[in-house]
N, C-alpha and C. Protein backbone atom coordinates (compact mmCIF):
# COMPACT_ATOMS: atom_id res chain seq x y z
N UNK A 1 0.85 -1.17 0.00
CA UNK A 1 0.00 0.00 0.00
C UNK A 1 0.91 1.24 0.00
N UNK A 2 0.57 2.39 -0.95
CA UNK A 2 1.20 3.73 -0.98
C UNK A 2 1.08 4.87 0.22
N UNK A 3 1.99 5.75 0.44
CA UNK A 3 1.50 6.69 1.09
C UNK A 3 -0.14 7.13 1.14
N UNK A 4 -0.37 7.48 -0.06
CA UNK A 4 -1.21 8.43 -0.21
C UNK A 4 -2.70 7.36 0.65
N UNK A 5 -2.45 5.90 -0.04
CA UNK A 5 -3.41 5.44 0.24
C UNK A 5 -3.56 5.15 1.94
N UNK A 6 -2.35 4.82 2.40
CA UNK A 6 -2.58 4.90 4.03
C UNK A 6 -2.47 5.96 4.58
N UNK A 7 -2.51 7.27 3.58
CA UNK A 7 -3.00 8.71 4.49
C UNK A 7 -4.64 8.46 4.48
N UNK A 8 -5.11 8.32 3.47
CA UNK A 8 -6.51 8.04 2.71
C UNK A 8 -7.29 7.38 4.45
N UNK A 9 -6.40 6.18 4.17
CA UNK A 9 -7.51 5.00 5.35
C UNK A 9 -7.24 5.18 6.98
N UNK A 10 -5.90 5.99 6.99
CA UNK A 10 -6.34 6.48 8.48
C UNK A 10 -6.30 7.96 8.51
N UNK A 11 -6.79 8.84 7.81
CA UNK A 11 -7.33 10.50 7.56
C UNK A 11 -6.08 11.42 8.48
N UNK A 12 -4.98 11.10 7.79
CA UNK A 12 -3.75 11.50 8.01
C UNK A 12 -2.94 12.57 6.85
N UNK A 13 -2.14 12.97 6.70
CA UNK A 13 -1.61 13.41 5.59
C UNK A 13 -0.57 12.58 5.66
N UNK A 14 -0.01 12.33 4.18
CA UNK A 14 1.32 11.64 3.47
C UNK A 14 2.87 12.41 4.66
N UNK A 15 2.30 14.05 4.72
CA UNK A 15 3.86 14.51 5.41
C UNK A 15 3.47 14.33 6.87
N UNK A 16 2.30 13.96 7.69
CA UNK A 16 2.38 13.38 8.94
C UNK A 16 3.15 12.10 8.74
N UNK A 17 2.95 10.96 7.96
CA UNK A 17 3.49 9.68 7.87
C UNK A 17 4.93 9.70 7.78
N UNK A 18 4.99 10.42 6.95
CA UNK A 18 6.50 10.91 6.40
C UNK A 18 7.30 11.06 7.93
N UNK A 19 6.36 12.35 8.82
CA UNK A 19 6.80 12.74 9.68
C UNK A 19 7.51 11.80 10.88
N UNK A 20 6.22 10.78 10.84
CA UNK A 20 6.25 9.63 12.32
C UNK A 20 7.31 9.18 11.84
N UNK A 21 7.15 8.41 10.62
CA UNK A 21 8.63 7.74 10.30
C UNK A 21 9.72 8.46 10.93
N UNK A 22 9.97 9.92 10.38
CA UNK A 22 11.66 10.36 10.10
C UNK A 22 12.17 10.74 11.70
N UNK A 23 11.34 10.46 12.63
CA UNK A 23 11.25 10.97 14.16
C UNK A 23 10.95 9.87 15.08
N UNK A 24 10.54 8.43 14.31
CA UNK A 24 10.75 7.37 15.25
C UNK A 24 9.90 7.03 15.67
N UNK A 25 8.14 7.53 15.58
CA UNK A 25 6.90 7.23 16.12
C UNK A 25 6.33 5.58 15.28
N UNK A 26 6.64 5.71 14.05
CA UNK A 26 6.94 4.26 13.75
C UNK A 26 8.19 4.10 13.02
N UNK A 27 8.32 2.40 13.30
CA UNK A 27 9.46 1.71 12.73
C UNK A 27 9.60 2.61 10.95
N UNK A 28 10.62 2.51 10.73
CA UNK A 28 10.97 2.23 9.32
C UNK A 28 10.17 1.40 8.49
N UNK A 29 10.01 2.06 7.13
CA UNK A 29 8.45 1.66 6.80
C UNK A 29 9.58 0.70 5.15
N UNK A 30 9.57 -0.08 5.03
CA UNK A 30 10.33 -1.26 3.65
C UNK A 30 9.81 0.21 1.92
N UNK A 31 10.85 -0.12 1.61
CA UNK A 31 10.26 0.84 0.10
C UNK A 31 10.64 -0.46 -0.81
N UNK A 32 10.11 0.39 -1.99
CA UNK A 32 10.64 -0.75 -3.30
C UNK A 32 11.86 -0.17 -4.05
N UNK A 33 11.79 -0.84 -5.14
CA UNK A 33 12.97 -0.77 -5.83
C UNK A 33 13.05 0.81 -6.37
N UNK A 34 11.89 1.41 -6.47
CA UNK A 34 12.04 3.34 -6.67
C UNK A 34 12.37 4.37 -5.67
N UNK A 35 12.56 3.40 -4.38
CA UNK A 35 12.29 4.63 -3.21
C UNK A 35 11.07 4.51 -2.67
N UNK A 36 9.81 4.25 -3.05
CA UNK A 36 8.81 4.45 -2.77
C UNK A 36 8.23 3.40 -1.21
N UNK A 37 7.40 4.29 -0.59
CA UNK A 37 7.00 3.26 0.63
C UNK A 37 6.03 2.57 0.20
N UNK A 38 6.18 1.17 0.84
CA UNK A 38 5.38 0.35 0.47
C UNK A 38 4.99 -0.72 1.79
N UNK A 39 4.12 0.31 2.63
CA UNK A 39 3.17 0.06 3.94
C UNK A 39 2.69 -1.30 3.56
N UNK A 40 3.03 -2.39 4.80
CA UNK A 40 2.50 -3.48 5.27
C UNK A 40 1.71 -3.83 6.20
N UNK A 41 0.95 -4.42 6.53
CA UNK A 41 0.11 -4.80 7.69
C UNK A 41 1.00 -4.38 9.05
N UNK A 42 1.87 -4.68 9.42
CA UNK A 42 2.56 -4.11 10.69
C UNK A 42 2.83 -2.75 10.64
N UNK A 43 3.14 -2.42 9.09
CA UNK A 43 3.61 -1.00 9.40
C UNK A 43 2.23 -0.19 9.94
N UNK A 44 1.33 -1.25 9.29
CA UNK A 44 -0.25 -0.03 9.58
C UNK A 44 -0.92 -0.05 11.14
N UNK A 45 -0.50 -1.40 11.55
CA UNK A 45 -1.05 -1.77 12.83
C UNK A 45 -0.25 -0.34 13.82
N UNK A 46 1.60 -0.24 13.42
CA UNK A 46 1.55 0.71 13.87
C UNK A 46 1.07 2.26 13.88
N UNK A 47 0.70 2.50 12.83
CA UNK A 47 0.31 3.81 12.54
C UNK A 47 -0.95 4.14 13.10
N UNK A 48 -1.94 3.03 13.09
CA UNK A 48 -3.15 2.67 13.39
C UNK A 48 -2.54 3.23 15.62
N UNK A 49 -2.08 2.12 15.66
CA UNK A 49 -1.58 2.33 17.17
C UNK A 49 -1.25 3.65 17.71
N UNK A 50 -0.03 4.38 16.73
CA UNK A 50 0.26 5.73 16.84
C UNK A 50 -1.05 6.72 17.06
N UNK A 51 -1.66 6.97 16.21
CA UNK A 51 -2.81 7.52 15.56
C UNK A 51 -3.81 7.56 16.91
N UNK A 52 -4.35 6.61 17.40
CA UNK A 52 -5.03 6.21 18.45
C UNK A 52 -4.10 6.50 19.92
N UNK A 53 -2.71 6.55 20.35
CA UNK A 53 -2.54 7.04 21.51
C UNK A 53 -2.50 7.84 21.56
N UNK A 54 -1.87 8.59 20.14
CA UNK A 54 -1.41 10.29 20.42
C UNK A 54 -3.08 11.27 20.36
N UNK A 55 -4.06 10.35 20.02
CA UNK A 55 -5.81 11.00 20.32
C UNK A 55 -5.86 10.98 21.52
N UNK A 56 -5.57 10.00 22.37
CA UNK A 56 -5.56 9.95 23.75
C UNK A 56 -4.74 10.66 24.58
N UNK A 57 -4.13 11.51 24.75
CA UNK A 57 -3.11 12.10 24.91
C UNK A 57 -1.12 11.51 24.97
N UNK A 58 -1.10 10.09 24.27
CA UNK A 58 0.24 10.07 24.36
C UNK A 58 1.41 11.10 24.03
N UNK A 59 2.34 11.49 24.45
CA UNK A 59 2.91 12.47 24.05
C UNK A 59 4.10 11.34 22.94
N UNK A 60 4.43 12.73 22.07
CA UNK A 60 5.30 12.06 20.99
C UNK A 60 6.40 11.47 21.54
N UNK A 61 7.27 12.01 22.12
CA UNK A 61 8.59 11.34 23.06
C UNK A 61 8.18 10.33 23.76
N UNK A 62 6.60 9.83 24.18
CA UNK A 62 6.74 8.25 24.81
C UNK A 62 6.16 7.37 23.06
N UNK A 63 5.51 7.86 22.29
CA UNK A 63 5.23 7.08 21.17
C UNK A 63 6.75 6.91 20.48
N UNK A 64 7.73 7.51 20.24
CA UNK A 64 9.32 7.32 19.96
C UNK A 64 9.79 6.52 20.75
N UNK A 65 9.30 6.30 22.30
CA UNK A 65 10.53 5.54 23.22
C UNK A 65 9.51 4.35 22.87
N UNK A 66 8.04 4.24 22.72
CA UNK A 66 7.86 2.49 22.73
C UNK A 66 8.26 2.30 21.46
N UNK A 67 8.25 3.32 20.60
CA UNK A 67 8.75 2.48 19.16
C UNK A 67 10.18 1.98 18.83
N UNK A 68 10.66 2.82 20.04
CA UNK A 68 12.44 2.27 19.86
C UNK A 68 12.57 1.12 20.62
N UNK A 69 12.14 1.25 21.56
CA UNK A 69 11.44 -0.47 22.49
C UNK A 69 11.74 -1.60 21.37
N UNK A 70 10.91 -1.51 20.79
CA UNK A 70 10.77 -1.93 19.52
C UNK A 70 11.71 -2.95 18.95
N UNK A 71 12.80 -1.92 18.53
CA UNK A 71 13.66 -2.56 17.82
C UNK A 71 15.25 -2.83 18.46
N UNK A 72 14.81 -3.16 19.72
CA UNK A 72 16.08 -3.58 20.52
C UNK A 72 15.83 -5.01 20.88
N UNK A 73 16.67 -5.67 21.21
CA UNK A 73 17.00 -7.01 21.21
C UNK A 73 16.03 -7.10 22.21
N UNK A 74 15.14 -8.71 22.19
CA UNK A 74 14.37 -9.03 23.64
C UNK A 74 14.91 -9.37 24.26
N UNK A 75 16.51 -9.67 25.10
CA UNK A 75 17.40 -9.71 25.71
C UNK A 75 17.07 -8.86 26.80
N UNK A 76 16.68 -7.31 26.20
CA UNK A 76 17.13 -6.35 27.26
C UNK A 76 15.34 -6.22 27.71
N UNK A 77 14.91 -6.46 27.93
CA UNK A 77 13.58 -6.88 28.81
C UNK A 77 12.54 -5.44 28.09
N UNK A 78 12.55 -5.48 27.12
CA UNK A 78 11.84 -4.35 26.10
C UNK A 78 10.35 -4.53 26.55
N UNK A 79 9.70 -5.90 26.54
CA UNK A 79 8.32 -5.90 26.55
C UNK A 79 7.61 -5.29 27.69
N UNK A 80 8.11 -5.65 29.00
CA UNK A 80 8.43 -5.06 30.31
C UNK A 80 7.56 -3.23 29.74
N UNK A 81 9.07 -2.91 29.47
CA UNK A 81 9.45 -1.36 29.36
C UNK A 81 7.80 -0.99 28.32
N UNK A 82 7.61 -1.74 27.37
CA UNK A 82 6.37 -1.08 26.67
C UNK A 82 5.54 -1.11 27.45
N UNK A 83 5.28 -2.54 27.69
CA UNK A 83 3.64 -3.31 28.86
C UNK A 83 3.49 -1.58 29.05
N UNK A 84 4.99 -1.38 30.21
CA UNK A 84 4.69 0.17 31.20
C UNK A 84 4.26 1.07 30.61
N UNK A 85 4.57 1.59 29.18
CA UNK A 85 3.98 2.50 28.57
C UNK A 85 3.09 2.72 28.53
N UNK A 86 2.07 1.50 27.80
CA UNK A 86 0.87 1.19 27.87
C UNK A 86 0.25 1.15 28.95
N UNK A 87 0.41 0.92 29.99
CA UNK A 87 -0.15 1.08 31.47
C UNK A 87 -0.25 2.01 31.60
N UNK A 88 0.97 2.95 31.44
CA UNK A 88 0.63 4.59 32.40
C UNK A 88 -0.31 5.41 31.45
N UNK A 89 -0.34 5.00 29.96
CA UNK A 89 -1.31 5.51 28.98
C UNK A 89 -2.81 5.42 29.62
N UNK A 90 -3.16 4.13 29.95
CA UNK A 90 -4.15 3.85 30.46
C UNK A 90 -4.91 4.06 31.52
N UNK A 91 -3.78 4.29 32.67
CA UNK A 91 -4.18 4.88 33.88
C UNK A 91 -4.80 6.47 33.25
N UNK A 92 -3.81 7.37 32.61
CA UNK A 92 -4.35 8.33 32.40
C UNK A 92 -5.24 8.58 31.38
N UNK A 93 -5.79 7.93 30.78
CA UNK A 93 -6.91 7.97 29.94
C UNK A 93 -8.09 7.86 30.95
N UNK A 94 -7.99 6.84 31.82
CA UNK A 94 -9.52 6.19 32.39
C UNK A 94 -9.42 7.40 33.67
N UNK A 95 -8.28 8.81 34.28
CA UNK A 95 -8.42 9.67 34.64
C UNK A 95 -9.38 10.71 33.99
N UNK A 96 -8.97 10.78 32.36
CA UNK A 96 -9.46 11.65 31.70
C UNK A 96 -10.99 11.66 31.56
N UNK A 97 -11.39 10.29 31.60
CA UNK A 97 -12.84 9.91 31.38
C UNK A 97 -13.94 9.98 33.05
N UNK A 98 -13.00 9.78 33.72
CA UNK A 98 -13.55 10.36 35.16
C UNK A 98 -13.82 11.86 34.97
N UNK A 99 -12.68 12.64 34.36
CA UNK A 99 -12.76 13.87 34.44
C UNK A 99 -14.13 14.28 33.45
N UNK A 100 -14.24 13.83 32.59
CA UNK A 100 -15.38 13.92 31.50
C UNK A 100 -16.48 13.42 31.85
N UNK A 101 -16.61 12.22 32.69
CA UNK A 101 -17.83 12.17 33.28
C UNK A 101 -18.45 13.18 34.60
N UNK A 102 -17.21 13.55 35.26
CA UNK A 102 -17.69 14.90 36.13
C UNK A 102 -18.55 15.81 35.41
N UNK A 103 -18.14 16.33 34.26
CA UNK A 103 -17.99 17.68 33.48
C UNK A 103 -19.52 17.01 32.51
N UNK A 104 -19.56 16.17 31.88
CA UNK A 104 -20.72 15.34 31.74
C UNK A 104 -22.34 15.75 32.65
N UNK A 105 -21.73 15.57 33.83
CA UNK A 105 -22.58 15.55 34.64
C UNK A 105 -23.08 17.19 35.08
N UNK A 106 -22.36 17.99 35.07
CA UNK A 106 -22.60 19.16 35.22
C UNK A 106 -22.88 19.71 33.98
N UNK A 107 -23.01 19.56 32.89
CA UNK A 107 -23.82 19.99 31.48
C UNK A 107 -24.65 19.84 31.80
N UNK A 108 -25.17 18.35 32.16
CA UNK A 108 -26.53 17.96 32.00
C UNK A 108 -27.39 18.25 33.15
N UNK A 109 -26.74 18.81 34.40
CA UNK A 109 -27.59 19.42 35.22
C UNK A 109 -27.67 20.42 35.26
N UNK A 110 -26.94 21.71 34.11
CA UNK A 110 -26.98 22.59 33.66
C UNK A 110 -28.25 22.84 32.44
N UNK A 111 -28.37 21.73 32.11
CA UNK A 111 -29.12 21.87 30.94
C UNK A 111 -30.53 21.51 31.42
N UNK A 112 -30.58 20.14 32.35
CA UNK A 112 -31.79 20.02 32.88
C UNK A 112 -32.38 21.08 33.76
N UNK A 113 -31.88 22.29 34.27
CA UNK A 113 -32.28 23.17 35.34
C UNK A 113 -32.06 24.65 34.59
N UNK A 114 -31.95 24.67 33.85
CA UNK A 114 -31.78 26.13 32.95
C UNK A 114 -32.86 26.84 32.62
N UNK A 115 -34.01 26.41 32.28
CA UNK A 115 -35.37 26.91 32.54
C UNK A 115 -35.47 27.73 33.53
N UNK A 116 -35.48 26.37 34.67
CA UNK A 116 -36.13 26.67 35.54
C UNK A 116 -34.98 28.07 36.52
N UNK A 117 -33.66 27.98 36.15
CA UNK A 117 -32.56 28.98 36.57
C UNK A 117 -32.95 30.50 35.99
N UNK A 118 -33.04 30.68 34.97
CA UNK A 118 -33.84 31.76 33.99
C UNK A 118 -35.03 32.20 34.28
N UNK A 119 -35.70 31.72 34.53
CA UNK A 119 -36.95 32.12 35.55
C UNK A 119 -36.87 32.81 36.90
N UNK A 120 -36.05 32.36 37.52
CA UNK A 120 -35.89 32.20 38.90
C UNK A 120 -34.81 33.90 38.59
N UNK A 121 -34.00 33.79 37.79
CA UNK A 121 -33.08 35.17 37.49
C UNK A 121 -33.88 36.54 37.52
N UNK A 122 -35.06 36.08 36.33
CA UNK A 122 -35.77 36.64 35.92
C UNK A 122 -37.15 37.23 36.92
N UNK A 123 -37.48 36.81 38.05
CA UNK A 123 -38.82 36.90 38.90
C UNK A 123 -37.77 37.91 40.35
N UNK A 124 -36.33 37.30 40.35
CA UNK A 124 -35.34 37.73 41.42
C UNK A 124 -35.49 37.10 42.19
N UNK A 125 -36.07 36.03 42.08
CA UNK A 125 -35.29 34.92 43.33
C UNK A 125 -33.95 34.32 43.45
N UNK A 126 -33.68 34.45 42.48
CA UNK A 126 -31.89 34.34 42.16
C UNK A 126 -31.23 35.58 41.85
N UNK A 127 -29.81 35.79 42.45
CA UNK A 127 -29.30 36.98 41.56
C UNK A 127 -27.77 36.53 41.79
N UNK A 128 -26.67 37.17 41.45
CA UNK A 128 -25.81 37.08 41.06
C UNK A 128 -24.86 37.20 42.16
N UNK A 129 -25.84 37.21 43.22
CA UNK A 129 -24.81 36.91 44.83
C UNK A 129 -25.48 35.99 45.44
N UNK A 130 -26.79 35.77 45.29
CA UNK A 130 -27.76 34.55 45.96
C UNK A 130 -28.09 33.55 44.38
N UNK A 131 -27.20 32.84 44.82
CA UNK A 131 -27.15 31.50 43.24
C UNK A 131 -26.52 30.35 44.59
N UNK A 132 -26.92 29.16 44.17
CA UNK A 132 -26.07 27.49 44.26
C UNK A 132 -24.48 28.34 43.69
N UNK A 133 -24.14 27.33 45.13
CA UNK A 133 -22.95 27.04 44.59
C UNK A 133 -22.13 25.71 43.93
N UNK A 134 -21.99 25.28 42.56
CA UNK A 134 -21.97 24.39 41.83
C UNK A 134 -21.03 23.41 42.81
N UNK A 135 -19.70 24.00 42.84
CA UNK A 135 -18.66 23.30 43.70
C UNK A 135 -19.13 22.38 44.97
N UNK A 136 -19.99 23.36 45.86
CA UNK A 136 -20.14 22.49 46.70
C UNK A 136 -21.21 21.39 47.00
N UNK A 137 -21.73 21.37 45.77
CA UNK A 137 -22.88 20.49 45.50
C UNK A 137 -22.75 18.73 45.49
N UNK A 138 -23.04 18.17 46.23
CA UNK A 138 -22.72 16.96 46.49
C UNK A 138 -22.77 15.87 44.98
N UNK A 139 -22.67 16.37 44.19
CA UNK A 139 -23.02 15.39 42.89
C UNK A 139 -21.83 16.20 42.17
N UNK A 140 -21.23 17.11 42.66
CA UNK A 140 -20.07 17.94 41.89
C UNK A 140 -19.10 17.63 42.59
N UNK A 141 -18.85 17.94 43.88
CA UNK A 141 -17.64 17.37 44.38
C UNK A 141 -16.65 16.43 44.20
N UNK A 142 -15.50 16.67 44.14
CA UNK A 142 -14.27 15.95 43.87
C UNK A 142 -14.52 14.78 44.68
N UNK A 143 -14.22 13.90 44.42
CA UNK A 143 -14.47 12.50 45.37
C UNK A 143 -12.75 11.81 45.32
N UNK A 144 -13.16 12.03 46.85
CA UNK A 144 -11.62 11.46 47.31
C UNK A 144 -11.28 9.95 47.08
């Protein structure tokens, strides 16, 4: 498969691919006899892989260190060293989604009570020193 076409199937550009390659986010990608890359199932699994942590917040310098992981002898206990990558990725993803379900939750009790908040603005039973305070609302609170 060509550049263009594995920019195509994971909605990348040719000089992102270009990019991961020349910086180590994936392996070295096989060309043919013109120069040209010629993407294989592994090369895509990684790109595919790339593509998907760095959405999640991997930063580029840990997508370079598991890809150099990679290509060092399994001697030196490499799988170890990724597993960890992948772990601490994960821990902080399923943070992020806590954090989004907080924030989740306060839209939608923003949205379910907005009427009735607008009204209440509006008649002066609420004003802009006598309001809820969101923070300390037991369904908002940080949970230890």
């Amino acid at each position: 498969m060509n550049s263009k076409q594995v920019a195509e199937m994971f909605d990348l550009s040719v000089d992102t691919l270009c990019y991961y390659e020349r910086i180590g986010v994936i392996p070295p990608v096989t060309r043919d006899k013109n120069g040209y890359r010629n993407y294989k199932t592994g090369d895509l699994n990684w790109i595919f892989l790339a593509k998907s942590l760095r959405s999640a917040g991997l930063s580029i310098e840990s997508l370079i260190e598991f890809s150099s992981l990679a290509g060092l002898s399994e001697t030196q206990n490499v799988e170890d060293a990724q597993k960890q990558i992948l772990v601490d990725q994960l821990e902080e993803v399923e943070k992020n989604i806590e954090k989004m379900k907080e924030v989740h939750s306060l839209l939608q009790y923003k949205i379910d009570t907005y009427d009735v908040h607008i009204a209440k603005f509006k008649s002066g039973e609420l004003t802009k020193d006598k309001v809820e305070k969101l923070w300390e609302m037991k369904h908002f609170k940080k949970r230890e």
